[in-house]
PDB file of N, CA and C in Angstrom:
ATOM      1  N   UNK A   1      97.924  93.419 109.618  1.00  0.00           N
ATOM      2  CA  UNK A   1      97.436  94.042 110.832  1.00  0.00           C
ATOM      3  C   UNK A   1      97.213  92.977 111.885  1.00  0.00           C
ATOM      4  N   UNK A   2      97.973  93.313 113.097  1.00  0.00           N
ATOM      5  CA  UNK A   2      98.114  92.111 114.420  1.00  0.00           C
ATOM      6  C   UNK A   2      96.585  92.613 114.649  1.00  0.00           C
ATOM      7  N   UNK A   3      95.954  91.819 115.432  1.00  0.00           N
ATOM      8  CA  UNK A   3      94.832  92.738 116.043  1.00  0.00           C
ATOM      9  C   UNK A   3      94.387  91.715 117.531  1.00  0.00           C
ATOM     10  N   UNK A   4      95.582  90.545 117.604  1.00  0.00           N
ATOM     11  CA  UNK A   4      95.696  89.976 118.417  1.00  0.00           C
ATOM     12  C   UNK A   4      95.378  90.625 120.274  1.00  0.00           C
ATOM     13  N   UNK A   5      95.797  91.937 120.613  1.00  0.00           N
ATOM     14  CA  UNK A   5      95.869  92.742 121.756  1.00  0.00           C
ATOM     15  C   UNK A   5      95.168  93.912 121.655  1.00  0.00           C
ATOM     16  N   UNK A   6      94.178  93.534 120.251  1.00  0.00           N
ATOM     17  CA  UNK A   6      93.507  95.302 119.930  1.00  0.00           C
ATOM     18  C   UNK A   6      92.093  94.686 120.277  1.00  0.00           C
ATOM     19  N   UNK A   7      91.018  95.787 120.721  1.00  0.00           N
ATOM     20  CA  UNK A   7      90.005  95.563 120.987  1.00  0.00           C
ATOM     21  C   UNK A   7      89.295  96.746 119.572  1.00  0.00           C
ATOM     22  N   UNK A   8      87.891  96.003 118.730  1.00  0.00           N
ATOM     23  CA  UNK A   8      87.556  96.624 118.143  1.00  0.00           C
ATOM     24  C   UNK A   8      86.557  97.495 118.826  1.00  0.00           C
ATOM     25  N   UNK A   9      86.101  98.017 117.603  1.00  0.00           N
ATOM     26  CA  UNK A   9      84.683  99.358 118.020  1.00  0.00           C
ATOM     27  C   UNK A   9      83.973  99.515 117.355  1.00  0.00           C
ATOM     28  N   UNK A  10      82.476  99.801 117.608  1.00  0.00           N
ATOM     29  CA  UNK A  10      81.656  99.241 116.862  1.00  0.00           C
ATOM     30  C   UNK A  10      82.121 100.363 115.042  1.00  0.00           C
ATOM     31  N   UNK A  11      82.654 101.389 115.342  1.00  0.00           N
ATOM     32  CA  UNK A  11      82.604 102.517 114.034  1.00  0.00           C
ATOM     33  C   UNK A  11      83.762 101.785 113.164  1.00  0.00           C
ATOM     34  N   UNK A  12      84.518 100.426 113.696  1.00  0.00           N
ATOM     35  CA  UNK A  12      85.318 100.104 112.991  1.00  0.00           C
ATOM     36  C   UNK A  12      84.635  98.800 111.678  1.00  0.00           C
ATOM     37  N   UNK A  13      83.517  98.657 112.335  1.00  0.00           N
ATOM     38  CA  UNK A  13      82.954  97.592 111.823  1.00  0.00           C
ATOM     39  C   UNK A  13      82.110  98.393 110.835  1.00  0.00           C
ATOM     40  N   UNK A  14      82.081  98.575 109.646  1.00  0.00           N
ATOM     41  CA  UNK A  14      81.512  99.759 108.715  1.00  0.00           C
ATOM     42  C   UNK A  14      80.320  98.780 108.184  1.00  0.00           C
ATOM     43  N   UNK A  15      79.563  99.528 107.776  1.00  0.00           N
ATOM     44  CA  UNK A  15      78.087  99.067 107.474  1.00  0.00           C
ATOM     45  C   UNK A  15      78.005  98.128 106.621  1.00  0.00           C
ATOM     46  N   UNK A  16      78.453  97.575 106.101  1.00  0.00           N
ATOM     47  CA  UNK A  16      78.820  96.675 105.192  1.00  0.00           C
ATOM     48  C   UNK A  16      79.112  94.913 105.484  1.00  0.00           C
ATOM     49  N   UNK A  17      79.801  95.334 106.831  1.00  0.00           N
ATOM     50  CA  UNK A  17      80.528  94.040 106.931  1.00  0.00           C
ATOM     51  C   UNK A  17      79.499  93.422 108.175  1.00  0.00           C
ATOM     52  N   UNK A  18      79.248  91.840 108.068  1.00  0.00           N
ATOM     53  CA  UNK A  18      78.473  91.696 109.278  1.00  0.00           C
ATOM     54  C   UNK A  18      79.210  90.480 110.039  1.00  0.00           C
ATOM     55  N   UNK A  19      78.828  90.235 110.838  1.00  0.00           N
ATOM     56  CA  UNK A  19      79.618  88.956 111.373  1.00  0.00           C
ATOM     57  C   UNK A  19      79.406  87.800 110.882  1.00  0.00           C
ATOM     58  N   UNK A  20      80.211  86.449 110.753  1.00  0.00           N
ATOM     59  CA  UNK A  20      80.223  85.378 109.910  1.00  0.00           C
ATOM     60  C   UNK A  20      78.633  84.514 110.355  1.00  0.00           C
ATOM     61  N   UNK A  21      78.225  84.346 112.021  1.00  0.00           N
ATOM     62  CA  UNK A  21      77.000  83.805 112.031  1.00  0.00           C
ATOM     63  C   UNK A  21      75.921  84.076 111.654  1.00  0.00           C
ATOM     64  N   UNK A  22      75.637  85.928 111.282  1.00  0.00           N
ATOM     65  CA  UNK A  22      74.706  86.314 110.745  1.00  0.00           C
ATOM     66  C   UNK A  22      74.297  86.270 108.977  1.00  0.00           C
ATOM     67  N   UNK A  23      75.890  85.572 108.440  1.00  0.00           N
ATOM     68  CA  UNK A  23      75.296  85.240 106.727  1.00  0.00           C
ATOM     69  C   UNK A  23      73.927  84.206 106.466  1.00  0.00           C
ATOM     70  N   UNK A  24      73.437  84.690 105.537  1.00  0.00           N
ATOM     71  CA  UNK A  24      72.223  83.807 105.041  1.00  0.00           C
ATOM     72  C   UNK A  24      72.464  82.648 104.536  1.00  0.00           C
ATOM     73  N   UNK A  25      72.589  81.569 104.470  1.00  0.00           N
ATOM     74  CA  UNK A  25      72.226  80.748 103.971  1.00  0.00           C
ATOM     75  C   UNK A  25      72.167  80.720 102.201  1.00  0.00           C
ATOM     76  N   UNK A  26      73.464  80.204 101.599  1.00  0.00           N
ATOM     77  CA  UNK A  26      72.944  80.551 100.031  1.00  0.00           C
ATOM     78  C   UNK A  26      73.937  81.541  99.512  1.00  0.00           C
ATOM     79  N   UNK A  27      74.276  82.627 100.785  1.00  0.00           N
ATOM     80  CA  UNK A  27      75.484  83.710 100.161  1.00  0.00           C
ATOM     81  C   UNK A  27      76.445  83.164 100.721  1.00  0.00           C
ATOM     82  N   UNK A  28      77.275  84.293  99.740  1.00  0.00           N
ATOM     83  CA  UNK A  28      78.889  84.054  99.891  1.00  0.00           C
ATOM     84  C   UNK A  28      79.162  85.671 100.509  1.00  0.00           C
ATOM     85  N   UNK A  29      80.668  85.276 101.430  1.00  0.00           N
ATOM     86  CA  UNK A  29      80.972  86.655 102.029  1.00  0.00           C
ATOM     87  C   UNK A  29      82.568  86.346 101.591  1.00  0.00           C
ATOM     88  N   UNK A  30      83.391  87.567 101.784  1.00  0.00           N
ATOM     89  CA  UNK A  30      84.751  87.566 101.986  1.00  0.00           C
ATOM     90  C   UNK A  30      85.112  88.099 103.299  1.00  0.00           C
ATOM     91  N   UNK A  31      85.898  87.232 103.985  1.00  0.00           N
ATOM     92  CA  UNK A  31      86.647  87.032 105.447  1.00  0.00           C
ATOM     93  C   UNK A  31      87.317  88.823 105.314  1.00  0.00           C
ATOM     94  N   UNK A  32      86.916  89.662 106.104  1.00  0.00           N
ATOM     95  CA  UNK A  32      87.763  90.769 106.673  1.00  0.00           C
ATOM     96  C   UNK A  32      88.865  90.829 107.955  1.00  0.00           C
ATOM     97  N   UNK A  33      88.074  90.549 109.209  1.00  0.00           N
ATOM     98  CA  UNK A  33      88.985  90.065 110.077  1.00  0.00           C
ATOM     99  C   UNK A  33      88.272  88.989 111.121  1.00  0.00           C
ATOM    100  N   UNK A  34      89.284  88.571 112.279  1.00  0.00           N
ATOM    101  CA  UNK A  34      89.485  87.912 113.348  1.00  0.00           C
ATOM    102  C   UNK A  34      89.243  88.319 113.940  1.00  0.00           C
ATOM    103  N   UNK A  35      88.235  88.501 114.968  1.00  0.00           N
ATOM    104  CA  UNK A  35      87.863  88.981 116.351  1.00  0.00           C
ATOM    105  C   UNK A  35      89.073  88.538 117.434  1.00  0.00           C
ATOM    106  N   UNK A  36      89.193  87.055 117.073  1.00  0.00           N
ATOM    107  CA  UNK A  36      89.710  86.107 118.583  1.00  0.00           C
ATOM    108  C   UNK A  36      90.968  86.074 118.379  1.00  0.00           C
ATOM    109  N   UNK A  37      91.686  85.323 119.413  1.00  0.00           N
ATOM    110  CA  UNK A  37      93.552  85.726 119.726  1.00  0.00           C
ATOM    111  C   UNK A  37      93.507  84.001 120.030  1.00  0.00           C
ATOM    112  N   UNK A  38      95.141  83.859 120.178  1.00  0.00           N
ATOM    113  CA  UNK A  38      95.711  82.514 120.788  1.00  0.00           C
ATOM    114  C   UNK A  38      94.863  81.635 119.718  1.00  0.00           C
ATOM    115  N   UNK A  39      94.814  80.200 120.689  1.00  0.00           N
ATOM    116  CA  UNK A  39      94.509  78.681 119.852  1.00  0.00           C
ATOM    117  C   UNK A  39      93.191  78.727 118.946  1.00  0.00           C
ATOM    118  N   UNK A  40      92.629  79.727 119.203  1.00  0.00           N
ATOM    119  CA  UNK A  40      91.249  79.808 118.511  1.00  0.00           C
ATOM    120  C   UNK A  40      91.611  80.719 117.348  1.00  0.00           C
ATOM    121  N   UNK A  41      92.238  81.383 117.089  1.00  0.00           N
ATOM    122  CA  UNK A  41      93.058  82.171 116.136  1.00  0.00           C
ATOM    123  C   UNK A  41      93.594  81.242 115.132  1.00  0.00           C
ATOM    124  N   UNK A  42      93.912  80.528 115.523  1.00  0.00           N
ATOM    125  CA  UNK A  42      95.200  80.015 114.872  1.00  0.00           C
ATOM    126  C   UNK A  42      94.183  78.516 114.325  1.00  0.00           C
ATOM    127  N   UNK A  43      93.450  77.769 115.097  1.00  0.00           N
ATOM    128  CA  UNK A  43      92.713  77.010 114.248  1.00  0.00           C
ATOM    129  C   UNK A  43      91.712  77.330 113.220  1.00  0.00           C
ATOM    130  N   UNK A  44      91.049  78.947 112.954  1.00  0.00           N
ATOM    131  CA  UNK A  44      90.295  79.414 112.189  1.00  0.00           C
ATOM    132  C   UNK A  44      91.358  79.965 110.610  1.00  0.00           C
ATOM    133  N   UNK A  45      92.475  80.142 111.435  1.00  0.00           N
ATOM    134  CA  UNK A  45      93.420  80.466 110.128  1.00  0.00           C
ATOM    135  C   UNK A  45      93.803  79.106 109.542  1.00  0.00           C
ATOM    136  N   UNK A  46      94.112  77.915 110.070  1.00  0.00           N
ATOM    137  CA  UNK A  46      94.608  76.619 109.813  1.00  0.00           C
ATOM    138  C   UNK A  46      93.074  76.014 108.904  1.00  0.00           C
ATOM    139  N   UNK A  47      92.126  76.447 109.108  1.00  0.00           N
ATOM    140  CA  UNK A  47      91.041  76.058 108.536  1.00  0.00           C
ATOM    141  C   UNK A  47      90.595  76.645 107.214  1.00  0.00           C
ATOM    142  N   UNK A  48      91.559  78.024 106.899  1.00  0.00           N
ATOM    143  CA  UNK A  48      91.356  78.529 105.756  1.00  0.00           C
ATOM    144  C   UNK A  48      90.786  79.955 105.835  1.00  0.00           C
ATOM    145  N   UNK A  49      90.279  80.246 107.268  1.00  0.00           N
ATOM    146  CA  UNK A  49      89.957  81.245 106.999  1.00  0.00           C
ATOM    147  C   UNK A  49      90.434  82.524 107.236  1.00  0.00           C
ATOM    148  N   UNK A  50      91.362  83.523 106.320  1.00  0.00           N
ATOM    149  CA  UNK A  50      92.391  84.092 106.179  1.00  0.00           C
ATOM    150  C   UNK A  50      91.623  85.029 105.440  1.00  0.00           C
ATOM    151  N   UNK A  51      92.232  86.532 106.055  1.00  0.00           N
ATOM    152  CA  UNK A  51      91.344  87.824 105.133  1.00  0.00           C
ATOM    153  C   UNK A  51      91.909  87.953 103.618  1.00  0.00           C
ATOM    154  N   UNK A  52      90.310  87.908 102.802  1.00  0.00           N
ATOM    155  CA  UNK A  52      89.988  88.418 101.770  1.00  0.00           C
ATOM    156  C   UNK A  52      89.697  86.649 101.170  1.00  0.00           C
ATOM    157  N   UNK A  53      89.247  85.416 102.349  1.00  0.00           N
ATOM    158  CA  UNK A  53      89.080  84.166 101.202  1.00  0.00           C
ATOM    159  C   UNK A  53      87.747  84.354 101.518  1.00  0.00           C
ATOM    160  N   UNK A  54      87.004  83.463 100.588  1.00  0.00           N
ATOM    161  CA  UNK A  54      85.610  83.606 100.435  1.00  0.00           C
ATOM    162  C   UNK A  54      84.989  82.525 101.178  1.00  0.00           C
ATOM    163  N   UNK A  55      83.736  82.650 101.914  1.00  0.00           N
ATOM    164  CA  UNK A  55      83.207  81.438 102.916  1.00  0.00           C
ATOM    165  C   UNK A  55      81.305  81.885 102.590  1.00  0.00           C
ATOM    166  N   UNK A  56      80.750  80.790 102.398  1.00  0.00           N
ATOM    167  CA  UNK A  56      79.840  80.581 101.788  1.00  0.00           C
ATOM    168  C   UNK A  56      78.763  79.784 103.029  1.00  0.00           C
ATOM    169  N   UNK A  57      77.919  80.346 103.213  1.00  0.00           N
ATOM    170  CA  UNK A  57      77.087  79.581 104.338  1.00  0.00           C
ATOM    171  C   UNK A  57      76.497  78.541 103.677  1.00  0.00           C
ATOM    172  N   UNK A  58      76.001  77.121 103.716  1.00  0.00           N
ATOM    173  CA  UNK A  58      75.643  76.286 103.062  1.00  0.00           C
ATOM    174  C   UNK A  58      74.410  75.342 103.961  1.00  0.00           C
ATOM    175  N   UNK A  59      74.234  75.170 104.895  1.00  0.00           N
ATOM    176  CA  UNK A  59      73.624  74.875 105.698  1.00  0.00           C
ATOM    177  C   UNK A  59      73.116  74.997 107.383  1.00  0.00           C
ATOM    178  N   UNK A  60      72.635  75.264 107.665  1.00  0.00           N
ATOM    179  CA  UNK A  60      72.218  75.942 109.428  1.00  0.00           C
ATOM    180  C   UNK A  60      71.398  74.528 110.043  1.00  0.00           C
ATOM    181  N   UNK A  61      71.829  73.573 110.937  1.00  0.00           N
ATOM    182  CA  UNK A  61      71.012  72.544 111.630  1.00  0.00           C
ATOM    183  C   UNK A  61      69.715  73.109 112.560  1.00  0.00           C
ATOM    184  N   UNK A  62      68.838  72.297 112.644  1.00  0.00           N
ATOM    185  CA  UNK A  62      67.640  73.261 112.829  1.00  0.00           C
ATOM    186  C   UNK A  62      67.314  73.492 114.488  1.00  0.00           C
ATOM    187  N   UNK A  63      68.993  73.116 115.373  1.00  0.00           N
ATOM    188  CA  UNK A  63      68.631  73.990 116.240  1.00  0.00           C
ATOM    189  C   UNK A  63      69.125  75.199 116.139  1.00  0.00           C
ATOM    190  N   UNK A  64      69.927  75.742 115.193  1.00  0.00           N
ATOM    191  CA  UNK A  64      70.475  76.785 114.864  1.00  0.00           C
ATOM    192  C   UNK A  64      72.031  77.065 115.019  1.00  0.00           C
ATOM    193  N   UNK A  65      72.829  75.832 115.602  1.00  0.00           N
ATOM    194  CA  UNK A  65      73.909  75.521 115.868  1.00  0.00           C
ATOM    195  C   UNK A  65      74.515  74.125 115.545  1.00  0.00           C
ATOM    196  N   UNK A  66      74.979  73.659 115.129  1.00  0.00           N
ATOM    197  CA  UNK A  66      76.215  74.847 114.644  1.00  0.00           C
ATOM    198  C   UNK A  66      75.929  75.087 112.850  1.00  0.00           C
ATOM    199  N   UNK A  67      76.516  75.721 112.066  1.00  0.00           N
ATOM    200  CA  UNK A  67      76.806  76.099 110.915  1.00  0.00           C
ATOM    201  C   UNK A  67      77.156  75.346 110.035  1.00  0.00           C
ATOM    202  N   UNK A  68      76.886  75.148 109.002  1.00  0.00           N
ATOM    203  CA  UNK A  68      78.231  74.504 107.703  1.00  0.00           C
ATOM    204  C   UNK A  68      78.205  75.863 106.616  1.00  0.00           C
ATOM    205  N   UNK A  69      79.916  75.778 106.729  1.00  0.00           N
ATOM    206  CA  UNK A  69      80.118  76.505 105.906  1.00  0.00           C
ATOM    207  C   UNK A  69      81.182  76.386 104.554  1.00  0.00           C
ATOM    208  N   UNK A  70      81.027  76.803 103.556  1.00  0.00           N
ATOM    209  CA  UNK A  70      82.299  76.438 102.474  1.00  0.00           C
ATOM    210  C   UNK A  70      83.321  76.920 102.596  1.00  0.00           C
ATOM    211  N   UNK A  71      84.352  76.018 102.497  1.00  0.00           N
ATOM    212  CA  UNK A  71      85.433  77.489 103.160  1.00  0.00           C
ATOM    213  C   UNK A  71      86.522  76.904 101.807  1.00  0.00           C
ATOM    214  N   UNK A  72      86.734  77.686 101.055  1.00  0.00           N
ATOM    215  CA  UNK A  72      87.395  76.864 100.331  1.00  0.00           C
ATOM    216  C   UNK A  72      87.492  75.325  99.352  1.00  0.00           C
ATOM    217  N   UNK A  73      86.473  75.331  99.431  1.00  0.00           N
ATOM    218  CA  UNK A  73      86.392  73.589  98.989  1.00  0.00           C
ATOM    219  C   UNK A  73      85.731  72.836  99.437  1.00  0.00           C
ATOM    220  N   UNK A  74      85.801  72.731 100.979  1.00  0.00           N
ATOM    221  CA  UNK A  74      85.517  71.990 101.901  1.00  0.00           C
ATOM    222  C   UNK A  74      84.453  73.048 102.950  1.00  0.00           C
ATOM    223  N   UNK A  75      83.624  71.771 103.190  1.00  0.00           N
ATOM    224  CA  UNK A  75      82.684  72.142 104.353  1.00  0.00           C
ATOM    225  C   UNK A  75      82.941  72.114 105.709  1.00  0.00           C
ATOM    226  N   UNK A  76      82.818  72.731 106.417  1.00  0.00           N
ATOM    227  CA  UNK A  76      83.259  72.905 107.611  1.00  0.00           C
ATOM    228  C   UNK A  76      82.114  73.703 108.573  1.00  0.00           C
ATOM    229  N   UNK A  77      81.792  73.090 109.800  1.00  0.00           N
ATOM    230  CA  UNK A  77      80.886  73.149 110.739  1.00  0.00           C
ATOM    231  C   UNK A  77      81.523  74.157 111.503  1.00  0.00           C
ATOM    232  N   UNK A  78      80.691  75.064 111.999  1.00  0.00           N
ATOM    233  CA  UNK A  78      81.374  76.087 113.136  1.00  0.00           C
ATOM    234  C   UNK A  78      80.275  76.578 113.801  1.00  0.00           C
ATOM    235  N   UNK A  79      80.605  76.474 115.610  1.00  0.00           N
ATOM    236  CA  UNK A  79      79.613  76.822 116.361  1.00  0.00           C
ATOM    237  C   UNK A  79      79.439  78.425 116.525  1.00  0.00           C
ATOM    238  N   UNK A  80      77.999  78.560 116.676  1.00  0.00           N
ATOM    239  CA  UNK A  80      77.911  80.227 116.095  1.00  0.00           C
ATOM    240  C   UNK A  80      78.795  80.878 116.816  1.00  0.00           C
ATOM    241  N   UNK A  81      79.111  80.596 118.197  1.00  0.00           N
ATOM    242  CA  UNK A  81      80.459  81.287 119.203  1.00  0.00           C
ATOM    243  C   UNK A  81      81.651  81.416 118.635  1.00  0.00           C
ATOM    244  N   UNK A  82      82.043  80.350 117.227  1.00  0.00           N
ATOM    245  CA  UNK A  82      82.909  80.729 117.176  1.00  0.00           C
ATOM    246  C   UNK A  82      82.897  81.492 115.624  1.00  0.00           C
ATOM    247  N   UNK A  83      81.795  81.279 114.542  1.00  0.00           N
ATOM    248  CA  UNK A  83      81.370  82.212 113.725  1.00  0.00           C
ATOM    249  C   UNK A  83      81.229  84.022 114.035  1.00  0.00           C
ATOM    250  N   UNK A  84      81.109  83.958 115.486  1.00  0.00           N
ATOM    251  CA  UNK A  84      80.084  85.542 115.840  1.00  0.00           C
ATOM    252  C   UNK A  84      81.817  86.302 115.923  1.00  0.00           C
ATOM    253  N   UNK A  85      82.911  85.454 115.930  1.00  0.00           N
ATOM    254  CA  UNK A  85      84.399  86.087 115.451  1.00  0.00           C
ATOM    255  C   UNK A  85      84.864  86.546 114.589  1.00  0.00           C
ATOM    256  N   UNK A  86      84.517  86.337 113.248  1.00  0.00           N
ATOM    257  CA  UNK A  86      85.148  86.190 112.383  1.00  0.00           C
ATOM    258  C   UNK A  86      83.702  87.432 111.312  1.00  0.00           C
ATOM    259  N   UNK A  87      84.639  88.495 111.040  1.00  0.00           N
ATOM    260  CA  UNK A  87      83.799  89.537 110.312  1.00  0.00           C
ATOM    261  C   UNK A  87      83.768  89.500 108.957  1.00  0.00           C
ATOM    262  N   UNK A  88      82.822  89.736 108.623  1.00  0.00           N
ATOM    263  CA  UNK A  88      83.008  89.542 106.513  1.00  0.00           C
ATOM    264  C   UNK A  88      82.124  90.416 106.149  1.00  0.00           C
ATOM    265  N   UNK A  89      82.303  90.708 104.997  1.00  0.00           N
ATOM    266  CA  UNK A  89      81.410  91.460 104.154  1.00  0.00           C
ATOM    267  C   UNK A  89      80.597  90.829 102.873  1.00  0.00           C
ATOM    268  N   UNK A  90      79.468  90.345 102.848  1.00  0.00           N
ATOM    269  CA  UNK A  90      78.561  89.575 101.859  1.00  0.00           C
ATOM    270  C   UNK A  90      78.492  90.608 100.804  1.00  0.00           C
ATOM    271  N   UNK A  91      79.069  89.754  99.939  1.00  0.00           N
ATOM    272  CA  UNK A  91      79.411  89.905  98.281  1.00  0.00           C
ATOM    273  C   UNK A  91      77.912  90.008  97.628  1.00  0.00           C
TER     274      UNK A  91
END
């Protein structure tokens, strides 16, 4: 599913799934979709995060920005702007 030129809605986002900046700390979620289009698209997929892999919040800096998260193996920092993209559902 392109979703590159699609705009979501909130009834598409089912109760379940929340956005990647709002995981806790400690859980694990699985990646559903991509909010964002173009170069920001394409570096969140190059980073691993591709629907149905698992990303694990692991640390929050205590101004609340940016994130570390597990993405595969590896830790990886993401500013909540670009976390508040990327939808998952906590396992």
């Amino acid at each position: 599913m392109d979703i590159c030129n699609t705009s979501i809605t909130f009834e598409q986002l089912e109760k379940e799934n929340i956005l990647l900046n709002n995981l806790p700390v400690g859980k694990t979620a699985r990646v559903k979709l991509l909010l964002n289009s173009g170069l920001p698209r394409r570096r969140l997929l190059d980073l691993g995060l591709i629907p149905n892999s698992l990303v694990s919040a692991e640390r929050i800096s205590p101004s609340g920005n940016p994130i570390a998260f597990n993405i595969r193996g590896a830790i990886i920092a993401l500013r909540k702007e670009e976390a508040q993209n990327i939808v998952v559902r906590p396992l």
